[in-house]
C-alpha atoms as a PDB file:
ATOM      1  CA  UNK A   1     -18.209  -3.540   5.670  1.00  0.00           C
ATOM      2  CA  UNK A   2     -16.193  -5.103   8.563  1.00  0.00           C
ATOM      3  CA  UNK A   3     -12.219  -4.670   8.316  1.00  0.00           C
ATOM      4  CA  UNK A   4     -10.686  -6.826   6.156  1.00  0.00           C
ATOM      5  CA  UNK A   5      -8.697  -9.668   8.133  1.00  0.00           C
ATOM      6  CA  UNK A   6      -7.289 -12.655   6.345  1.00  0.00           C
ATOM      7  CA  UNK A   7      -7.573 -15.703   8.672  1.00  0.00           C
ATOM      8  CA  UNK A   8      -5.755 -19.185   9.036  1.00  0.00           C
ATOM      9  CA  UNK A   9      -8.265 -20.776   7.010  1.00  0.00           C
ATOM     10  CA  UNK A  10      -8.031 -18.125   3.439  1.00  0.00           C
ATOM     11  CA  UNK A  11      -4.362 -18.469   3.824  1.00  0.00           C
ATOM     12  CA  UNK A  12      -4.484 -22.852   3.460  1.00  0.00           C
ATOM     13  CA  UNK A  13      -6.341 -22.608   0.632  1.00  0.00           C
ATOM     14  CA  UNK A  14      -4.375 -19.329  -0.785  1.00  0.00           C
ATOM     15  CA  UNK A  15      -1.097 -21.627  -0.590  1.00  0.00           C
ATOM     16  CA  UNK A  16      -3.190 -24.773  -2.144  1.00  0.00           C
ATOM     17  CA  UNK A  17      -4.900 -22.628  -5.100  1.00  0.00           C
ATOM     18  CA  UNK A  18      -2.335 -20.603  -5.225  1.00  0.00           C
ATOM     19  CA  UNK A  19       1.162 -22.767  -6.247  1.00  0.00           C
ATOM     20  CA  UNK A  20       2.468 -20.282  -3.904  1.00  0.00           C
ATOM     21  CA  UNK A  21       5.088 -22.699  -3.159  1.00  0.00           C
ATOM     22  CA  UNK A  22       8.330 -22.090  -1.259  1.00  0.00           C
ATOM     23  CA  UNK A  23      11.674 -20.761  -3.251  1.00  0.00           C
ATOM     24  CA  UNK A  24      15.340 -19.903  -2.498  1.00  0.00           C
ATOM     25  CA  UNK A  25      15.029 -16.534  -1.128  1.00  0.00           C
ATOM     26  CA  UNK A  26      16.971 -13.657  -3.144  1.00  0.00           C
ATOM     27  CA  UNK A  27      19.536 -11.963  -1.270  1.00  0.00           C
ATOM     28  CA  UNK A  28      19.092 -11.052   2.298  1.00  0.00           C
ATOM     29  CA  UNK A  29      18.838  -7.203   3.309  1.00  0.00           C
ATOM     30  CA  UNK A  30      22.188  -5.428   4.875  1.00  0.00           C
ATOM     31  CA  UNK A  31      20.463  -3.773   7.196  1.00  0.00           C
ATOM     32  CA  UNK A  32      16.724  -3.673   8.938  1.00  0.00           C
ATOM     33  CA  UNK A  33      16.869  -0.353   9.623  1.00  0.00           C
ATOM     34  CA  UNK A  34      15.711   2.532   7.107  1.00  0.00           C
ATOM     35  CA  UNK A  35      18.848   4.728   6.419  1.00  0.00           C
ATOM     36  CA  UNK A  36      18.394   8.129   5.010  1.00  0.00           C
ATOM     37  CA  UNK A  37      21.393   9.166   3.406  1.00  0.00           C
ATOM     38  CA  UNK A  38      22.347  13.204   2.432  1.00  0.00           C
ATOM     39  CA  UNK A  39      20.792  14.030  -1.345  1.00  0.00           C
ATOM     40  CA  UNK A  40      20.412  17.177  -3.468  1.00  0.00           C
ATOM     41  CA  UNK A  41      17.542  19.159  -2.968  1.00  0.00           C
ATOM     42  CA  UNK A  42      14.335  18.242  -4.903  1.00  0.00           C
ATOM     43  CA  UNK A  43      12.869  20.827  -6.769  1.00  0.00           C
ATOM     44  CA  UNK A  44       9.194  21.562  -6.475  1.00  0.00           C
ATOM     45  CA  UNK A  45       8.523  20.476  -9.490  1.00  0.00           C
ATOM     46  CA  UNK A  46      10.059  17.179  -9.389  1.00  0.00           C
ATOM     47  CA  UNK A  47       7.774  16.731  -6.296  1.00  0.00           C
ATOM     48  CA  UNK A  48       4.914  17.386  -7.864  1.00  0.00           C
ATOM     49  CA  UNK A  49       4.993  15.365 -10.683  1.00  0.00           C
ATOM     50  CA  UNK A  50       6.272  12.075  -8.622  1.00  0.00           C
ATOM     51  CA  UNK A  51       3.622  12.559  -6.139  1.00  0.00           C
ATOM     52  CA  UNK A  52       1.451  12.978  -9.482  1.00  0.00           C
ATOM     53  CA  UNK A  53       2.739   9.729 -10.829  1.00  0.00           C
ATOM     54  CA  UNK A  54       2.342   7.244  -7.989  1.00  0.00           C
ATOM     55  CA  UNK A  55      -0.962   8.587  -5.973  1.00  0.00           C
ATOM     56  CA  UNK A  56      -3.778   7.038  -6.763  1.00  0.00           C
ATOM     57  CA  UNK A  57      -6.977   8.556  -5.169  1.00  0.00           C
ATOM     58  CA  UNK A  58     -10.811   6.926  -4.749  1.00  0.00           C
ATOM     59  CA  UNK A  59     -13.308   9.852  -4.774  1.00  0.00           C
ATOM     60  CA  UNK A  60     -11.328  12.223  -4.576  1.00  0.00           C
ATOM     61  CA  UNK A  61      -9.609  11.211  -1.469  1.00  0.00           C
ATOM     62  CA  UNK A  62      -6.181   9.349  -1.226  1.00  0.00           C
ATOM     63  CA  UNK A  63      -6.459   6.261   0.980  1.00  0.00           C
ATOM     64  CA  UNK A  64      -4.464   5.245   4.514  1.00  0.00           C
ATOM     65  CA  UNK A  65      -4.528   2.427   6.923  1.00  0.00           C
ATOM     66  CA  UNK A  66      -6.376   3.354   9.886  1.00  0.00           C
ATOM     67  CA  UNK A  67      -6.186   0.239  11.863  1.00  0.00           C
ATOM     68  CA  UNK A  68      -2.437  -1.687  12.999  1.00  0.00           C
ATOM     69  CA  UNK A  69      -0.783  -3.526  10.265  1.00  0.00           C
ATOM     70  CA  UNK A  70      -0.241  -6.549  10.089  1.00  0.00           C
ATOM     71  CA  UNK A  71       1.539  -8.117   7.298  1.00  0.00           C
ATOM     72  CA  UNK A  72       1.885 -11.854   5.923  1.00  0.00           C
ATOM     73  CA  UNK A  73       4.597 -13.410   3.599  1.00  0.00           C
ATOM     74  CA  UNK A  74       3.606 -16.165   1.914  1.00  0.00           C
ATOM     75  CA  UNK A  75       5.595 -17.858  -1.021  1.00  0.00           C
ATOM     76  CA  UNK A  76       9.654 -17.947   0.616  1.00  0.00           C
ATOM     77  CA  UNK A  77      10.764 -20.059   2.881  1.00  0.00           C
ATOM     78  CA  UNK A  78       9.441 -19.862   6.422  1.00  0.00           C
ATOM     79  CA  UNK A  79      12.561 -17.950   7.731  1.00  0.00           C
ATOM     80  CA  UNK A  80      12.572 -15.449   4.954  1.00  0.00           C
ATOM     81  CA  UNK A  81       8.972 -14.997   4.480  1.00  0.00           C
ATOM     82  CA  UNK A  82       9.231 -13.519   8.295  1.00  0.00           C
ATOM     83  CA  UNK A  83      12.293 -11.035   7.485  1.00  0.00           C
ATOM     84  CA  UNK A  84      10.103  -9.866   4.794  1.00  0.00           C
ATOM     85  CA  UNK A  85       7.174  -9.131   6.696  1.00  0.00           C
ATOM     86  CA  UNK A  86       9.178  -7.461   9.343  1.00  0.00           C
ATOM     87  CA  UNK A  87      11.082  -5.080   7.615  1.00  0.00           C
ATOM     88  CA  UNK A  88       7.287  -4.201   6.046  1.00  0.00           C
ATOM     89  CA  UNK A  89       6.402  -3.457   9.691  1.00  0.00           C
ATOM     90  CA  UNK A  90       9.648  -1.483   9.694  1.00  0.00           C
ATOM     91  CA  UNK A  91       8.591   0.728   6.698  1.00  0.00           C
ATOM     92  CA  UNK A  92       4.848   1.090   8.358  1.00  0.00           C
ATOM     93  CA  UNK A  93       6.440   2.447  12.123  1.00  0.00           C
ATOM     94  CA  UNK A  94       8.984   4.689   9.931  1.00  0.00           C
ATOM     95  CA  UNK A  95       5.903   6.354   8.612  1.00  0.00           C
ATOM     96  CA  UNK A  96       3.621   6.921  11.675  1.00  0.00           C
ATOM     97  CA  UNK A  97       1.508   3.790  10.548  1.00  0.00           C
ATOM     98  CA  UNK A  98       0.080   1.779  13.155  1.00  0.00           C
ATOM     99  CA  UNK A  99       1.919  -1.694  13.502  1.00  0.00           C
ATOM    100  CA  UNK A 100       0.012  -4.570  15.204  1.00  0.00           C
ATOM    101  CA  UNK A 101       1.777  -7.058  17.591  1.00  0.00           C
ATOM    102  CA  UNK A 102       3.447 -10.132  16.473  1.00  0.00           C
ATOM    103  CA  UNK A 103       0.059 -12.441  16.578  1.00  0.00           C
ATOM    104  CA  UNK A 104      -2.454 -10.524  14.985  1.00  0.00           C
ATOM    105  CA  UNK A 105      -4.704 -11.712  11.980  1.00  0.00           C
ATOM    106  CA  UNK A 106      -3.007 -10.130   8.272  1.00  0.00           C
ATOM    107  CA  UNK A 107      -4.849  -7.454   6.601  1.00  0.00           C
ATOM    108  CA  UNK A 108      -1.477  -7.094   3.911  1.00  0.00           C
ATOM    109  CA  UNK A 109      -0.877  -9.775   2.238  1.00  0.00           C
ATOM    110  CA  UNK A 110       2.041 -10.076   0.003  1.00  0.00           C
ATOM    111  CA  UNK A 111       2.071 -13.488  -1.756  1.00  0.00           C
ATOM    112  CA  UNK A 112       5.188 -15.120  -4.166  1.00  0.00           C
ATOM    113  CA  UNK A 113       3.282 -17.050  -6.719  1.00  0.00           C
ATOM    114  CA  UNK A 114       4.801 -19.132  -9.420  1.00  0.00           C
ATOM    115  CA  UNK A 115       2.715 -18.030 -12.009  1.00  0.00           C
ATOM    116  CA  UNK A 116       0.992 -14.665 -10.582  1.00  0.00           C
ATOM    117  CA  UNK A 117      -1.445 -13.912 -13.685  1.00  0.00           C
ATOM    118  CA  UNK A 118      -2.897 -18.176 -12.764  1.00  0.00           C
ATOM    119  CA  UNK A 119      -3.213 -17.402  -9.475  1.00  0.00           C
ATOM    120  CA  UNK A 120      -4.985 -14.375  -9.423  1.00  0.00           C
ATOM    121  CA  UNK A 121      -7.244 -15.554 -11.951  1.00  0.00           C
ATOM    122  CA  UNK A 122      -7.874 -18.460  -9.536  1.00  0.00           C
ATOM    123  CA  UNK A 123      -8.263 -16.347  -6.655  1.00  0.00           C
ATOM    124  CA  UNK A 124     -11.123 -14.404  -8.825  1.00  0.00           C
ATOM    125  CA  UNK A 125     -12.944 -17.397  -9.128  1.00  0.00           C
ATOM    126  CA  UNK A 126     -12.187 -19.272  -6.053  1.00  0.00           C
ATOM    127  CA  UNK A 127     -11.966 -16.521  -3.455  1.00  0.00           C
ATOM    128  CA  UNK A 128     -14.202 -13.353  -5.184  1.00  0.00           C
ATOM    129  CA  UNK A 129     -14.584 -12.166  -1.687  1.00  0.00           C
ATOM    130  CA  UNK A 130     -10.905 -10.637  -1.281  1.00  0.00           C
ATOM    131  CA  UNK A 131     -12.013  -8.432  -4.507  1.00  0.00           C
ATOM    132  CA  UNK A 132     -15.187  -6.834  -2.781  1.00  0.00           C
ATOM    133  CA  UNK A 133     -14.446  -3.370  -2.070  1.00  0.00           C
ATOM    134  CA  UNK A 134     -12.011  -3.024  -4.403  1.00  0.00           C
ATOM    135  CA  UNK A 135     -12.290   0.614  -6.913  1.00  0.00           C
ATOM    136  CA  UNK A 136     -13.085  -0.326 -10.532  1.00  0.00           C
ATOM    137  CA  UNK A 137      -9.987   0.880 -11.574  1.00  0.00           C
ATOM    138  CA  UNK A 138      -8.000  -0.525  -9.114  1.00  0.00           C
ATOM    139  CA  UNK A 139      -9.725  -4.083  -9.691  1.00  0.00           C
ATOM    140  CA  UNK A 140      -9.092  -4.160 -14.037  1.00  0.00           C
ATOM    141  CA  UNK A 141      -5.547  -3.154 -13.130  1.00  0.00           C
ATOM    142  CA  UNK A 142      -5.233  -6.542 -10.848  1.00  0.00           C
ATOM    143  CA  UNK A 143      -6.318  -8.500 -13.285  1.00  0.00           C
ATOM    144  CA  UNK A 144      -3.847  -7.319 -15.928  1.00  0.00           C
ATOM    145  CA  UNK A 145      -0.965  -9.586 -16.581  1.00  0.00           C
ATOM    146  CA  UNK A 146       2.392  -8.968 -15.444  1.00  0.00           C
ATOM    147  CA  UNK A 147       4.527  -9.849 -13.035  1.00  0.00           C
ATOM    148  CA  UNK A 148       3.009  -7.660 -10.213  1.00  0.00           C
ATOM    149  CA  UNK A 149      -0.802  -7.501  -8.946  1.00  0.00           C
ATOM    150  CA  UNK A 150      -1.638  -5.495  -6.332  1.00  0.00           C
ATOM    151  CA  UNK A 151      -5.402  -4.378  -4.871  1.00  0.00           C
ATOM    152  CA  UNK A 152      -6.197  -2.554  -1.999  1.00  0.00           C
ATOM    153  CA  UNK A 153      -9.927  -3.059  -0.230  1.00  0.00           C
ATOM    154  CA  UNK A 154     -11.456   0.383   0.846  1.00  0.00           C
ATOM    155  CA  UNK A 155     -13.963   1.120   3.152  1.00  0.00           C
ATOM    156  CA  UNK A 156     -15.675   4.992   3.944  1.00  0.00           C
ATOM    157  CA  UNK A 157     -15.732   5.904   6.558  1.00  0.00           C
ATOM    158  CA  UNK A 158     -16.877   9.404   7.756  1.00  0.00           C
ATOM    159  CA  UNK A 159     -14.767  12.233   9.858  1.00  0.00           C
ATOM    160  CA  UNK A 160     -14.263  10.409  12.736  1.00  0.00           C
ATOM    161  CA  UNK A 161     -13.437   7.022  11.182  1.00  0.00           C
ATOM    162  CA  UNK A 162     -16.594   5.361  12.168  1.00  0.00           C
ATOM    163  CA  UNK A 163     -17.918   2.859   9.324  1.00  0.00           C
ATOM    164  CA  UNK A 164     -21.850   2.649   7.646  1.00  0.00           C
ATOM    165  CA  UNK A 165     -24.251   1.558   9.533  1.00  0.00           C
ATOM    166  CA  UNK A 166     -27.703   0.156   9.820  1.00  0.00           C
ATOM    167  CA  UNK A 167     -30.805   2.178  10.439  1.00  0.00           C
ATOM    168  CA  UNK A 168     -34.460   1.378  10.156  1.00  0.00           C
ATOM    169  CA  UNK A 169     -36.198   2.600   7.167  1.00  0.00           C
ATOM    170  CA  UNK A 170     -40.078   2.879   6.355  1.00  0.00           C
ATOM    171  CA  UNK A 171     -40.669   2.226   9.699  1.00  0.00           C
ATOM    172  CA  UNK A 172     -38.498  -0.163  10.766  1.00  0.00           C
ATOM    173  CA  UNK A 173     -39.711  -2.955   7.486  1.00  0.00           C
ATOM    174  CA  UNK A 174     -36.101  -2.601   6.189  1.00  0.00           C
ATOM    175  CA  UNK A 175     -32.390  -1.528   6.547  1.00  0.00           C
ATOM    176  CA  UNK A 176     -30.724   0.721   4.967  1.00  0.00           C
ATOM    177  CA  UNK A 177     -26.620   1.487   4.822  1.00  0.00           C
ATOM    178  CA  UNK A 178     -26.072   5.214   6.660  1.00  0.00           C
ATOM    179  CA  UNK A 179     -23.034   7.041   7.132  1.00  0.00           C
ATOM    180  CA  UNK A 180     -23.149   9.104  10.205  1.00  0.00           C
ATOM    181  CA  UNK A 181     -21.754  12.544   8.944  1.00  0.00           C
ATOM    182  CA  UNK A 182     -21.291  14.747  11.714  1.00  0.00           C
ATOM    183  CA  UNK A 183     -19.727  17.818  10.521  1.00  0.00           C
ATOM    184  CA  UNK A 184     -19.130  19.989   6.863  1.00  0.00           C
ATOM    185  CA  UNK A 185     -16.987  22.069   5.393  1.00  0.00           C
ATOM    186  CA  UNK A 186     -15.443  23.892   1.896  1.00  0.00           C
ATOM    187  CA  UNK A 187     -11.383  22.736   2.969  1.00  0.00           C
ATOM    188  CA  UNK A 188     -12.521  18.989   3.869  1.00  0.00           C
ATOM    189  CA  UNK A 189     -14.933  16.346   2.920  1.00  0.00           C
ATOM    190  CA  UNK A 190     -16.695  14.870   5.604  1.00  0.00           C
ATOM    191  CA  UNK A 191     -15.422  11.076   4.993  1.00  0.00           C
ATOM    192  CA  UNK A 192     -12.387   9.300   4.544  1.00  0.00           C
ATOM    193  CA  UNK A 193     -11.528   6.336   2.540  1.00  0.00           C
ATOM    194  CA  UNK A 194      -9.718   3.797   4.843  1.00  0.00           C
ATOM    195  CA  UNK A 195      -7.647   0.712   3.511  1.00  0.00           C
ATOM    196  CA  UNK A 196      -9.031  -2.322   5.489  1.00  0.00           C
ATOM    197  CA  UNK A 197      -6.836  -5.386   3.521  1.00  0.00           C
ATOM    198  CA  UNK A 198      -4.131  -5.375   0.775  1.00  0.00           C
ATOM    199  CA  UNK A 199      -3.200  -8.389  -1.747  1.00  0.00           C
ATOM    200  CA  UNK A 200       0.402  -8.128  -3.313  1.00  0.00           C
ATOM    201  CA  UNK A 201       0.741 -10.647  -5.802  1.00  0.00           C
ATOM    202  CA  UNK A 202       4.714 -10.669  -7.558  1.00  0.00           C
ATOM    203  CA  UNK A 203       5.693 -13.614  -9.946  1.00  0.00           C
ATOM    204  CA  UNK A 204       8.590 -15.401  -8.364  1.00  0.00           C
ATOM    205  CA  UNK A 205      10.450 -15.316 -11.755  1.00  0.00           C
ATOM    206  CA  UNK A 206      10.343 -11.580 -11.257  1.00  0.00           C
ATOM    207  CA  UNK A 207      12.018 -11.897  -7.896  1.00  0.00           C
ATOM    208  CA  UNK A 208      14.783 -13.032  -9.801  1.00  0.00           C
ATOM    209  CA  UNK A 209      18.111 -10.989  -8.923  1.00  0.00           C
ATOM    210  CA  UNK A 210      15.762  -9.013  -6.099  1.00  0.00           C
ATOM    211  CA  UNK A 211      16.734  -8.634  -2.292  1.00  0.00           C
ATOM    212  CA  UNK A 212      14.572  -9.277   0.171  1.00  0.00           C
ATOM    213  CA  UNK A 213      14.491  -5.770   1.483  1.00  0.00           C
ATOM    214  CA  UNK A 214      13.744  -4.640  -2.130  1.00  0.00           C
ATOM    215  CA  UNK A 215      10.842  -6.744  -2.309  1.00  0.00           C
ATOM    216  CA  UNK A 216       9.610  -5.757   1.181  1.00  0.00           C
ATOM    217  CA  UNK A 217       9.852  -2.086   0.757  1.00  0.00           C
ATOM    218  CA  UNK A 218       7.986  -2.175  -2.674  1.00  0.00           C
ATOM    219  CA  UNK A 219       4.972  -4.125  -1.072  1.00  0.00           C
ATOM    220  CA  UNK A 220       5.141  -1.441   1.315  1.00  0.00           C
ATOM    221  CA  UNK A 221       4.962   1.289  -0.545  1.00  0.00           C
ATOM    222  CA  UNK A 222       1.607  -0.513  -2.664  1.00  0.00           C
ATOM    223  CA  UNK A 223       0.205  -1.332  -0.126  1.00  0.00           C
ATOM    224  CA  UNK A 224       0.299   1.162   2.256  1.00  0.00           C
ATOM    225  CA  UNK A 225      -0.016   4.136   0.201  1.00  0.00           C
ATOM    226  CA  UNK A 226      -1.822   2.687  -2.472  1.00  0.00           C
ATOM    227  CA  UNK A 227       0.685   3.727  -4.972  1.00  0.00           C
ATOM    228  CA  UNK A 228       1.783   2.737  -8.249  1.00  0.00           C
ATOM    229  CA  UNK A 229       4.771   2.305 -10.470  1.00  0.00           C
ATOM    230  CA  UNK A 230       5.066   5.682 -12.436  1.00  0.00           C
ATOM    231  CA  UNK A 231       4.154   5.437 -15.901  1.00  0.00           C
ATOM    232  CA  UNK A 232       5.911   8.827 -17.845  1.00  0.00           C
ATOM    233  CA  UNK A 233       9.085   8.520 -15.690  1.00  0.00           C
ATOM    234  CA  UNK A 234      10.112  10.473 -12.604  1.00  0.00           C
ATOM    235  CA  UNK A 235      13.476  12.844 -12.337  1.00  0.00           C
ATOM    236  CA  UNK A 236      13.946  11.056  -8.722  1.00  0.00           C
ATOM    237  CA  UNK A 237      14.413   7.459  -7.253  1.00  0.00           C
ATOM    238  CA  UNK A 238      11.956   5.591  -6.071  1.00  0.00           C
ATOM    239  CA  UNK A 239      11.636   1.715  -5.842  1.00  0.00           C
ATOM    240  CA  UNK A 240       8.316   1.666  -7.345  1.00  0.00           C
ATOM    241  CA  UNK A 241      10.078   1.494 -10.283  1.00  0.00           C
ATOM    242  CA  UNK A 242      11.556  -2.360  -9.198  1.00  0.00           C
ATOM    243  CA  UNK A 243      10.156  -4.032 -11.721  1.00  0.00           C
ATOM    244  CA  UNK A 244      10.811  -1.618 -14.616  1.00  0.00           C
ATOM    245  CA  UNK A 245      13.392  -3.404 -16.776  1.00  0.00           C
ATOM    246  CA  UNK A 246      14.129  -0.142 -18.192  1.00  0.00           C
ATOM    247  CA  UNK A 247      15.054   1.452 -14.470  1.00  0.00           C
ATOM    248  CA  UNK A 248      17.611   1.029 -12.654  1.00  0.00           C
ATOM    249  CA  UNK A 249      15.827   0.299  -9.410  1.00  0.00           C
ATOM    250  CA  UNK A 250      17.386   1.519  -5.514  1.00  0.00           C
ATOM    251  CA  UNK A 251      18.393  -0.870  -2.955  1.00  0.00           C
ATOM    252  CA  UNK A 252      15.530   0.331  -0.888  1.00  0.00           C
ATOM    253  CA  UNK A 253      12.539   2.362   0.015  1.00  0.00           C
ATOM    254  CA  UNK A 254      14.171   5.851  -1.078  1.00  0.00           C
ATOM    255  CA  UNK A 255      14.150   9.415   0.833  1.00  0.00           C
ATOM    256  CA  UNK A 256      11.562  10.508  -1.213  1.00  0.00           C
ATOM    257  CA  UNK A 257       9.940   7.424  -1.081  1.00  0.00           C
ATOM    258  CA  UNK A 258       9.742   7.409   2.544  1.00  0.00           C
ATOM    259  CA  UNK A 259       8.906  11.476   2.769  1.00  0.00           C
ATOM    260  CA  UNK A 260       5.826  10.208   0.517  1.00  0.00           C
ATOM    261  CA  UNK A 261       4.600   8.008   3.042  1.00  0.00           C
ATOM    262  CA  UNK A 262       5.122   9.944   6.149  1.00  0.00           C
ATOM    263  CA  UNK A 263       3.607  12.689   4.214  1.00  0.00           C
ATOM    264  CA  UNK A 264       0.706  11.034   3.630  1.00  0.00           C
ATOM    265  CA  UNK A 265      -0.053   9.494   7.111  1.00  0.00           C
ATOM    266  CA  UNK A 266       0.911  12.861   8.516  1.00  0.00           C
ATOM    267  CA  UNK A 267      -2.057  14.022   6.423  1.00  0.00           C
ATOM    268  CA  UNK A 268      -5.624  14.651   7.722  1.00  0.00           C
ATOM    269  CA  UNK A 269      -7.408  11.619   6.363  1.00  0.00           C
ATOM    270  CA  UNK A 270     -10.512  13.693   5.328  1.00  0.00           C
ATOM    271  CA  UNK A 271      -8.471  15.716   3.151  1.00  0.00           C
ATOM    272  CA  UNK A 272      -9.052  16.255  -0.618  1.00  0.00           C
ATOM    273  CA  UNK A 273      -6.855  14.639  -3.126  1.00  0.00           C
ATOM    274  CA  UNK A 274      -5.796  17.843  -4.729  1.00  0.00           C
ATOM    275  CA  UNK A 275      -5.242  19.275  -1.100  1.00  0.00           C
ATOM    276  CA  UNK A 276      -3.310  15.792   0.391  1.00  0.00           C
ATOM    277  CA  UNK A 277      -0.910  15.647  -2.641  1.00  0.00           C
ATOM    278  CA  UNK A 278      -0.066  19.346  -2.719  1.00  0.00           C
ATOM    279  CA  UNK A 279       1.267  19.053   0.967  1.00  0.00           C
ATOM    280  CA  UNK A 280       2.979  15.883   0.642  1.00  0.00           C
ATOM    281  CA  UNK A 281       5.087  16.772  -2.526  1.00  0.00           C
ATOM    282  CA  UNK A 282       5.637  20.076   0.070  1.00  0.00           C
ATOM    283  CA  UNK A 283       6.442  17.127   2.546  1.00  0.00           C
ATOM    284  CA  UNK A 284       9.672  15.539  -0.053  1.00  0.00           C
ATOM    285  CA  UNK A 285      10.556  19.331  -1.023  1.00  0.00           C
ATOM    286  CA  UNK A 286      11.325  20.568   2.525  1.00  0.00           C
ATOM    287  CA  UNK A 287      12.728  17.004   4.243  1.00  0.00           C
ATOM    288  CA  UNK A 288      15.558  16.733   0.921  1.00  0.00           C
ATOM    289  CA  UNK A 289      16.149  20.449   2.022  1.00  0.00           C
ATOM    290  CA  UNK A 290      16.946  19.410   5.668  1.00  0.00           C
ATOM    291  CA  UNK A 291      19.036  16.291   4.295  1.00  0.00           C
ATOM    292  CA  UNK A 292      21.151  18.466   2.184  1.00  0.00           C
ATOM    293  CA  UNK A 293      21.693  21.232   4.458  1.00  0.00           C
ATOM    294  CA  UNK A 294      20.493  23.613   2.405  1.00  0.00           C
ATOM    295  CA  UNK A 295      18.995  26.718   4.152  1.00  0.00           C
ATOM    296  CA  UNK A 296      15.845  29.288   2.904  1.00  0.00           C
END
């Protein structure tokens, strides 16, 4: 499977298909910058069960980005799709993700649709090709209606990030998929799950009362990490939980929100789920520590 790029051409007839059409943009952000403001310590525990919440794993692997971002707005008007997609590149470099220049083809997608449950349905039948390498569970959640759809494409990949390839089998009559696996071990597999294209899909009626940099920092944080909304509540911010109308959602991407990600793409991309999670949620525990000048 060859990265996932989203050209010119998907992207016409995405806006046609899609009555993606443009709106007045919520409020703009204050500021492009992340902040990171001083906050009490996080317990362990607290960690643990948010990183518990929102990870979502594929084999027993969580998933990264391991070529440059490059994120498209479609759905606001011109000016604002473009703050939206930079302050996306903003969270990505603020992580240690790889950010591709300005004219690059998108692999994260984050449409405003007027009716997101229509358009996704549409995009199922008109486009099934952006749903190919999608994890079953991943793919029925997409398709469930609400004001948010998000999917992630994954390819594996082994140790050292190189895709399947093609080798002759029976004597060179046919080809088969391989996966060149060089090494083994007990700690980590010997593959890695790599996110090679992202769709964000968000209702435009749930936008409603949203800022831009709200918006931008949740696609982020689906997209990039592959995370989700937490179901059973978490006793710390996060703006995952935008679109809960029982939350009261942050202005931004939070301090555990952001120790998440960098936790994440600081992690060995082999690494097992159980493994990856354990030091991230180590990850939110110490940086809070730092923040609140608290010492051992």
């Amino acid at each position: 499977m060859r990265a996932r790029l989203f050209g010119p051409g998907l992207v016409v007839a995405l806006l046609v298909s899609a009555n993606a059409g443009a709106q007045e943009a919520p409020a703009k952000p204050q500021d492009e910058g992340i902040v990171v403001t001083g906050q009490r310590e996080v317990p362990p525990a607290v960690a643990k069960h948010y990183v518990g919440q929102i990870s979502s794993s594929i084999d027993g692997q969580l998933t990264q980005f391991r070529e440059p971002v490059c994120p498209l707005v479609i759905g606001f008007a011109p000016q604002y799709n473009q703050i939206v997609a930079q302050r996306i590149r903003t969270v990505a470099a603020d992580a240690g993700v790889k950010v591709a220049k300005e004219k690059c083809r998108a692999n994260l997608v984050l449409m405003i649709a007027k009716d997101a449950d229509s358009l996704v349905k549409a995009m199922r039948t008109k486009t099934p090709n952006l749903f190919e390498g999608v994890a079953d569970g991943d793919l029925k959640r997409a398709f469930e209606d609400g004001p948010v759809h998000v999917w992630n494409t994954t390819e594996l990949r082994n140790e050292d990030g190189q895709a399947m390839g093609h080798s002759d089998s029976e004597g060179g009559s046919a080809f088969a998929n391989v996966l060149n696996v060089k090494s083994a071990s007990i700690i980590e597999l010997p593959t890695q799950r790599a996110i090679i294209g992202s769709m964000v899909v968000i209702d435009d009626d749930a936008t409603l009362g949203k800022t831009l940099t709200q918006i931008a920092d949740y696609a982020a944080m689906r997209a990039l990490a592959g995370a989700r909304p937490p179901q059973q509540g978490v006793q710390t911010d996060t703006i995952l939980t935008l679109f809960d109308p029982d939350a009261t959602a942050p202005l931004s991407v939070t301090s555990v929100d952001r120790s998440y990600l960098q936790g994440l793409y600081d992690t060995r991309p082999t690494a097992r789920g159980i493994s990856a999670k354990s030091r991230i949620a180590s990850r939110i525990v110490k940086d809070a520590k730092e923040r609140s000048g608290a010492k051992d």
